[in-house]
N, C-alpha and C. Protein backbone atom coordinates (compact mmCIF):
# COMPACT_ATOMS: atom_id res chain seq x y z
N UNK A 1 -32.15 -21.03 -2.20
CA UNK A 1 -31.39 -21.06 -3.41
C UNK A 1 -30.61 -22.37 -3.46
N UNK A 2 -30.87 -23.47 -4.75
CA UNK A 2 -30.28 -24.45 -4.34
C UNK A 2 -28.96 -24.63 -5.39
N UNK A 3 -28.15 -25.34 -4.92
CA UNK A 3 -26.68 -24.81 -5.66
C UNK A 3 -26.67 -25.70 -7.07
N UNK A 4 -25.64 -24.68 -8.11
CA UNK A 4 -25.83 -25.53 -9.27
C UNK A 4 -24.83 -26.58 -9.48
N UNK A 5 -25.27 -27.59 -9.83
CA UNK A 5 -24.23 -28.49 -9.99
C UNK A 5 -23.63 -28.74 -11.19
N UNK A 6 -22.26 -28.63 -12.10
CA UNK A 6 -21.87 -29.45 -13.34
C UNK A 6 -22.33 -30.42 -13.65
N UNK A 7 -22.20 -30.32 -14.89
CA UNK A 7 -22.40 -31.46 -15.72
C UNK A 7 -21.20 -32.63 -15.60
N UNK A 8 -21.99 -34.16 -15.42
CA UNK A 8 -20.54 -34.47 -15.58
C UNK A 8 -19.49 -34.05 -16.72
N UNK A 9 -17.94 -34.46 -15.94
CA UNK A 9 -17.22 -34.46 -17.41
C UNK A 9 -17.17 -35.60 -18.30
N UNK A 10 -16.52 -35.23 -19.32
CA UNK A 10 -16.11 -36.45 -20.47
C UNK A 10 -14.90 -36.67 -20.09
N UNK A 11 -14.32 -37.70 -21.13
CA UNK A 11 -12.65 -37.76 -20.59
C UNK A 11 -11.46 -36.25 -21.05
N UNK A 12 -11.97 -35.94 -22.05
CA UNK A 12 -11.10 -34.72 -22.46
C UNK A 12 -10.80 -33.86 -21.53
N UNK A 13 -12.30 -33.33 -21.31
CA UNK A 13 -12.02 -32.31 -19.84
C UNK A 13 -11.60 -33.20 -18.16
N UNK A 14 -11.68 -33.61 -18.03
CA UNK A 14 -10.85 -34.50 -17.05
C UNK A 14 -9.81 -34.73 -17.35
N UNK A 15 -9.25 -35.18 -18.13
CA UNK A 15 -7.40 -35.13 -18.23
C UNK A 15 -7.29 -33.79 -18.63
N UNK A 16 -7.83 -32.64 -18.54
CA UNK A 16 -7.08 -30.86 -18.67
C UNK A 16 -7.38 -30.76 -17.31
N UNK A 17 -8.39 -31.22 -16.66
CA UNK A 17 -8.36 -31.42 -14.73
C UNK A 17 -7.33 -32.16 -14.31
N UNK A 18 -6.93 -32.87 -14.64
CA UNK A 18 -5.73 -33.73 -14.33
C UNK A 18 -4.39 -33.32 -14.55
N UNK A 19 -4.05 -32.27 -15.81
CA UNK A 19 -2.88 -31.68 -15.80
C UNK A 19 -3.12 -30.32 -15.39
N UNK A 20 -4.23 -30.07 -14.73
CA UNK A 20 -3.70 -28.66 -14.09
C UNK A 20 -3.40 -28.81 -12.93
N UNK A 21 -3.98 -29.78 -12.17
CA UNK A 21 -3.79 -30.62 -10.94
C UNK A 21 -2.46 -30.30 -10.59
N UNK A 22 -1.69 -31.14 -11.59
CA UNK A 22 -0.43 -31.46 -11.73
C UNK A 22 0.39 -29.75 -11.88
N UNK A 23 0.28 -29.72 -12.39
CA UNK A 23 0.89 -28.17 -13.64
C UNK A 23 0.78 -27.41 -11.85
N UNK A 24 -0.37 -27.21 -11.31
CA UNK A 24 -0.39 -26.52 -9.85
C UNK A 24 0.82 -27.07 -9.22
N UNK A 25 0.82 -28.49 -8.40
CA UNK A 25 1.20 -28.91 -7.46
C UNK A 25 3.16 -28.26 -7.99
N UNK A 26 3.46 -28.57 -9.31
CA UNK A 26 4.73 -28.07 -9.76
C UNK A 26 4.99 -26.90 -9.43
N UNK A 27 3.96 -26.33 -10.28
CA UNK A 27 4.62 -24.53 -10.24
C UNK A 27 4.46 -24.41 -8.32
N UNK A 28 3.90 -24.65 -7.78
CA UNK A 28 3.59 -24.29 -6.33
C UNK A 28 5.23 -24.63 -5.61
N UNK A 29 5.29 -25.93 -5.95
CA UNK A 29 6.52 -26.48 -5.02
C UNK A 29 7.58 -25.59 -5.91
N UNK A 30 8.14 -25.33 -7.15
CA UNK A 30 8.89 -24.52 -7.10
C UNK A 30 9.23 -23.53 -7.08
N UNK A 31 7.85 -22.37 -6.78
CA UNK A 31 7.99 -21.56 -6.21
C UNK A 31 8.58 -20.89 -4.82
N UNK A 32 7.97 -22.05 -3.79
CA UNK A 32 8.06 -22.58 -2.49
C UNK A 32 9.69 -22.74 -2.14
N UNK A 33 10.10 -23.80 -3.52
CA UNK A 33 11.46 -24.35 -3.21
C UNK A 33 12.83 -22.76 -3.68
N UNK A 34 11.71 -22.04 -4.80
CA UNK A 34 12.78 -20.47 -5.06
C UNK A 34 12.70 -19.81 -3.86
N UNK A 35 11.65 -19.15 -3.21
CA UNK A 35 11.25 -18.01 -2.86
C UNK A 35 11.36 -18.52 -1.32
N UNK A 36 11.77 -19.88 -0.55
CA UNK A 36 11.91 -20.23 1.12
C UNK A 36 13.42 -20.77 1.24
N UNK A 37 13.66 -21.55 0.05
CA UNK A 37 15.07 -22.42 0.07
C UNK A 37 16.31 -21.20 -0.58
N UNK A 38 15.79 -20.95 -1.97
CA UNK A 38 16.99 -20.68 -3.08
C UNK A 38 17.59 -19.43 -2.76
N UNK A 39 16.33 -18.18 -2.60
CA UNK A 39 16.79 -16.68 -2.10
C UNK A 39 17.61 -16.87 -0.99
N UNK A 40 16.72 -16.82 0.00
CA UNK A 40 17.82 -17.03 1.53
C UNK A 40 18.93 -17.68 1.20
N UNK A 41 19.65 -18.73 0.39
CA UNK A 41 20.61 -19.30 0.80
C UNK A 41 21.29 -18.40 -0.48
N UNK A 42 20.99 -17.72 -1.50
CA UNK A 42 21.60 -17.01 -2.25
C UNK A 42 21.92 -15.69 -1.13
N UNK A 43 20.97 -14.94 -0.43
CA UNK A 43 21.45 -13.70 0.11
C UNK A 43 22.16 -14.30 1.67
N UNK A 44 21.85 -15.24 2.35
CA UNK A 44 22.27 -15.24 3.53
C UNK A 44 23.62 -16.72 3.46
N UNK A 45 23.70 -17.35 2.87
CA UNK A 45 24.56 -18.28 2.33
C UNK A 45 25.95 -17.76 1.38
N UNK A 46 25.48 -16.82 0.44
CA UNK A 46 26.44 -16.94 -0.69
C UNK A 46 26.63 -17.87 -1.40
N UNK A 47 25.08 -18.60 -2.03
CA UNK A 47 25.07 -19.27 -2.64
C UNK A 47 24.44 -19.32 -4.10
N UNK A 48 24.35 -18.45 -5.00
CA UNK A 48 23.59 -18.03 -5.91
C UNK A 48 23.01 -19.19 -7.48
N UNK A 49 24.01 -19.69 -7.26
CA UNK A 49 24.33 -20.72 -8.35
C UNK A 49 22.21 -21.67 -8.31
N UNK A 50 21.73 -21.51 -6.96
CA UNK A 50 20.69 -22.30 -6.91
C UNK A 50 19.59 -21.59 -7.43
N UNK A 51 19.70 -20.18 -7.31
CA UNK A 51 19.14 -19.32 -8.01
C UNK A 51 19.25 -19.73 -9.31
N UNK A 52 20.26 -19.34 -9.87
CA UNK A 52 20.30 -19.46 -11.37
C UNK A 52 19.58 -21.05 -11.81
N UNK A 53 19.70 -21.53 -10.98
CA UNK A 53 19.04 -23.10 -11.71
C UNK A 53 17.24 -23.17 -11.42
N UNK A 54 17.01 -23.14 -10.52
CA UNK A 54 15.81 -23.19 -9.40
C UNK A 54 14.87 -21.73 -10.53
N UNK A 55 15.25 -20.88 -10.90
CA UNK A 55 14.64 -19.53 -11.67
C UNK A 55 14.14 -19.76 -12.70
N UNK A 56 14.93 -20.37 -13.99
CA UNK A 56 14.57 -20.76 -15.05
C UNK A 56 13.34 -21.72 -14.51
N UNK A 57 13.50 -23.33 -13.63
CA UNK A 57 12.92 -23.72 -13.82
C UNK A 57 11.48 -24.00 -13.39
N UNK A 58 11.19 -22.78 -12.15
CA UNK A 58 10.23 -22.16 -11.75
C UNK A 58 9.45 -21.69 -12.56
N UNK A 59 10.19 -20.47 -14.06
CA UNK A 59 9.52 -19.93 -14.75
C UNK A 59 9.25 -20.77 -15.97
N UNK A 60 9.49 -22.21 -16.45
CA UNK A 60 8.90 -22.83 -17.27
C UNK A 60 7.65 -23.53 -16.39
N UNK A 61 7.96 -23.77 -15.06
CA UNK A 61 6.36 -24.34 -13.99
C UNK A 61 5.77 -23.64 -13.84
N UNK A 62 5.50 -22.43 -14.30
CA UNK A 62 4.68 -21.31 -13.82
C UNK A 62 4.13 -21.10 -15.76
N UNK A 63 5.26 -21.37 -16.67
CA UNK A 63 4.57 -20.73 -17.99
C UNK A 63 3.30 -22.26 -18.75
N UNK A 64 3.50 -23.48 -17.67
CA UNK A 64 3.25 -24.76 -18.34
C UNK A 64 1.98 -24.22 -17.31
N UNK A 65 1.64 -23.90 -16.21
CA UNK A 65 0.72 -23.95 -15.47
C UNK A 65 -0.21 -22.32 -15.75
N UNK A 66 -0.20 -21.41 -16.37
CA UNK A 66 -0.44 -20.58 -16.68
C UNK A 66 -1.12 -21.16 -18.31
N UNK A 67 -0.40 -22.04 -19.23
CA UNK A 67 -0.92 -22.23 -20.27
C UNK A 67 -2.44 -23.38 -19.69
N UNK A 68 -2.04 -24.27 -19.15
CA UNK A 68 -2.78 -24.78 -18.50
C UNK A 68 -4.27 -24.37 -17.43
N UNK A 69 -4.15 -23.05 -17.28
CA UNK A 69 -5.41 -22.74 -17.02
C UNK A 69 -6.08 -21.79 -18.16
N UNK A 70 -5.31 -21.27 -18.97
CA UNK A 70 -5.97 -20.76 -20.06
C UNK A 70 -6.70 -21.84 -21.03
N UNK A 71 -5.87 -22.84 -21.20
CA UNK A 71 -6.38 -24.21 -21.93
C UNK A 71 -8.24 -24.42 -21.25
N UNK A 72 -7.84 -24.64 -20.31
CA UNK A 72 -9.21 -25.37 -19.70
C UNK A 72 -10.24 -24.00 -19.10
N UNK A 73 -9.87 -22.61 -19.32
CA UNK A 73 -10.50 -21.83 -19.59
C UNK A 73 -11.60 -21.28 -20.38
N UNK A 74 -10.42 -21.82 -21.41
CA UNK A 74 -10.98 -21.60 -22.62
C UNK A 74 -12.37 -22.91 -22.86
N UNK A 75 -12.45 -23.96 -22.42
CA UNK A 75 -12.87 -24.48 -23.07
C UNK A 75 -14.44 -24.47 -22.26
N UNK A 76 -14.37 -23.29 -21.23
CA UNK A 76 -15.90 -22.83 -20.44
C UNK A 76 -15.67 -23.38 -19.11
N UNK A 77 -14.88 -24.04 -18.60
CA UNK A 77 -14.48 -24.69 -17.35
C UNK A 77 -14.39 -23.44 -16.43
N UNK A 78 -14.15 -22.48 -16.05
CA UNK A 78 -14.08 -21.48 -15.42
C UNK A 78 -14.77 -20.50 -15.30
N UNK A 79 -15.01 -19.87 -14.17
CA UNK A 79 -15.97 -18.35 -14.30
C UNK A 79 -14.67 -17.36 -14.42
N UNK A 80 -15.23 -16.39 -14.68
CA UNK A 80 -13.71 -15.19 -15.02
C UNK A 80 -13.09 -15.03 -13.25
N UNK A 81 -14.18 -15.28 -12.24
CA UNK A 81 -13.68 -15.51 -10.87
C UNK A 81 -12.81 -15.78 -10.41
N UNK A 82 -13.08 -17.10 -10.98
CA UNK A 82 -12.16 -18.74 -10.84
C UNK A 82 -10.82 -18.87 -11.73
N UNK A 83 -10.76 -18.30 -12.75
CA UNK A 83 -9.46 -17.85 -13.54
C UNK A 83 -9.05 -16.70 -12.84
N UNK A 84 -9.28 -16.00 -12.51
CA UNK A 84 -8.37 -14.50 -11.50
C UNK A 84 -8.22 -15.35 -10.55
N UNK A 85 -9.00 -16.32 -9.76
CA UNK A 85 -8.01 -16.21 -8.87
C UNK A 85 -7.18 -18.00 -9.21
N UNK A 86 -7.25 -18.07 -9.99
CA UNK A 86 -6.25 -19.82 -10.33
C UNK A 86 -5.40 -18.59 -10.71
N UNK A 87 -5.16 -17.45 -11.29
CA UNK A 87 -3.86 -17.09 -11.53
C UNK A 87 -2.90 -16.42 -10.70
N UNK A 88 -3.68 -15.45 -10.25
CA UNK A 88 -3.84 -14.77 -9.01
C UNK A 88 -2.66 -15.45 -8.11
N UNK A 89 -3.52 -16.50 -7.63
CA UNK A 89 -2.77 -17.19 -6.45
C UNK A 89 -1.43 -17.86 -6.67
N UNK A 90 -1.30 -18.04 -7.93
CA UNK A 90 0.18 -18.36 -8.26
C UNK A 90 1.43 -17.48 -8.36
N UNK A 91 0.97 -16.65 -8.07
CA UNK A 91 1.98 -14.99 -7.56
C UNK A 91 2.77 -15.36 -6.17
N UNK A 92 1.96 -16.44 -5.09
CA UNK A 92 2.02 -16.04 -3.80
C UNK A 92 2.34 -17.49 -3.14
N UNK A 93 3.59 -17.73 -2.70
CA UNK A 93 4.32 -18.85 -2.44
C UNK A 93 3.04 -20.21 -1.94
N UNK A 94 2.81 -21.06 -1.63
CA UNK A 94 1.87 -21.28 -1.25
C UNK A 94 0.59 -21.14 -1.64
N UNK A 95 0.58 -20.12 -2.77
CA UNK A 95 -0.85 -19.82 -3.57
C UNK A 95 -1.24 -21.11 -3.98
N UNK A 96 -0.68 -21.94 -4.76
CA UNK A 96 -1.55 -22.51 -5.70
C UNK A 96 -2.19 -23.87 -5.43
N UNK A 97 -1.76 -24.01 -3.95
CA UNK A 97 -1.78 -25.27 -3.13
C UNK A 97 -3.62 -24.90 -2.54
N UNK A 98 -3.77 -23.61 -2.51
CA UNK A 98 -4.90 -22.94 -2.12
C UNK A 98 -6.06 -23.78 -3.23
N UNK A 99 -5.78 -23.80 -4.37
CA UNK A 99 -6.51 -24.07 -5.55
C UNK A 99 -6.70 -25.52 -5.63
N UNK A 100 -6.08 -26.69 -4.97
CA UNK A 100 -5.97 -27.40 -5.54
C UNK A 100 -7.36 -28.16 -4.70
N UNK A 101 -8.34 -27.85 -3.85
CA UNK A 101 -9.60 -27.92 -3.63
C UNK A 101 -10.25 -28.00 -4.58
N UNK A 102 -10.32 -26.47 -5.44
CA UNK A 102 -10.41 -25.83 -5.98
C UNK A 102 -11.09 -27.06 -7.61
N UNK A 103 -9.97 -27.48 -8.38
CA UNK A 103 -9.58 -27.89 -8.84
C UNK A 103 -10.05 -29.36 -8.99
N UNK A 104 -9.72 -30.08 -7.59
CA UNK A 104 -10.48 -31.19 -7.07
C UNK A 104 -12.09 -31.11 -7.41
N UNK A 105 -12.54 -30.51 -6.81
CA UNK A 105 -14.40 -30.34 -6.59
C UNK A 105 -14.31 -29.99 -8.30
N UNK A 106 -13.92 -29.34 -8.95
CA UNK A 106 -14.62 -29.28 -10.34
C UNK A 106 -14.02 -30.55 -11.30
N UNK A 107 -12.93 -31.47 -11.21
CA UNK A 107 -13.27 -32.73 -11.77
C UNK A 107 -13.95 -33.84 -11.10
N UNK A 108 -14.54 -33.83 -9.72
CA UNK A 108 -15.48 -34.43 -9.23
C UNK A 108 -17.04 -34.01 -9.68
N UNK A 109 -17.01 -32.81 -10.12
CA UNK A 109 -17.98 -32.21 -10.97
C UNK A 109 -19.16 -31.77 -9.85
N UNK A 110 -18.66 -30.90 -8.68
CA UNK A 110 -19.46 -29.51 -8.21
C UNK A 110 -18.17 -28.80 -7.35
N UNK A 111 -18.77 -27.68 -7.58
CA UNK A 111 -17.94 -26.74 -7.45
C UNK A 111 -18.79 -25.50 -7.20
N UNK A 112 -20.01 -25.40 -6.67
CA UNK A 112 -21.15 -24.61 -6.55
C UNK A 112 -20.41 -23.54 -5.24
N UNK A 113 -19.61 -23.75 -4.55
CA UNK A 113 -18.94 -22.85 -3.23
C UNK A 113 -18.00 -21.73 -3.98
N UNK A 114 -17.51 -22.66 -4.98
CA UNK A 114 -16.03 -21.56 -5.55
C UNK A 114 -16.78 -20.35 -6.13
N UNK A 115 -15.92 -19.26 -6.03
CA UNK A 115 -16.15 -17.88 -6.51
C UNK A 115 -16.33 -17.96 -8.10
């Protein structure tokens, strides 16, 4: 069975590869920076105030990176696989850093391994 390869891209779909890239590496680190830095020093610190800042702006990196894989979803870039788990993994501190292989290999244009 020999693997299928993409088509190259054009530039359109390569810069929506390029901001999900991005849109990942964000929502990831501030997840990372809420859920290892902000909690603990809110429950074991008494420091909450980082919460309140670090929360909001987690949940606009998570709503810009969530629009961002629906974008390039939509436009056939994905198997329903590959969207469960680009979303999936952004639940899970460290998830989305998982993807960014992921991500890589399909604007290099194969991606024949991913689910």
């Amino acid at each position: 069975m020999t693997p299928k390869t993409q088509p190259e891209l054009q530039g359109p779909e390569r810069s929506l590869l390029k901001k999900l890239h991005l849109a990942s590496l964000v929502e990831g680190c501030t997840l990372v920076i809420l859920t290892c830095i902000a909690v603990p020093l809110k429950h074991l610190g008494g420091y909450p105030q980082i919460v309140a800042v670090m929360g909001p702006v987690h949940g606009l990196a998570f709503l810009f990176y969530a629009w961002m894989v629906i974008n390039t979803a939509s436009g056939g870039m994905w198997r329903k696989g590959q969207v469960a788990r680009l979303l999936l993994l952004a639940f899970i501190p460290f998830g989305t850093f998982f993807n960014l292989g992921m991500i890589t290999r399909r604007s290099a244009g194969s991606d024949a391994l991913d689910i």
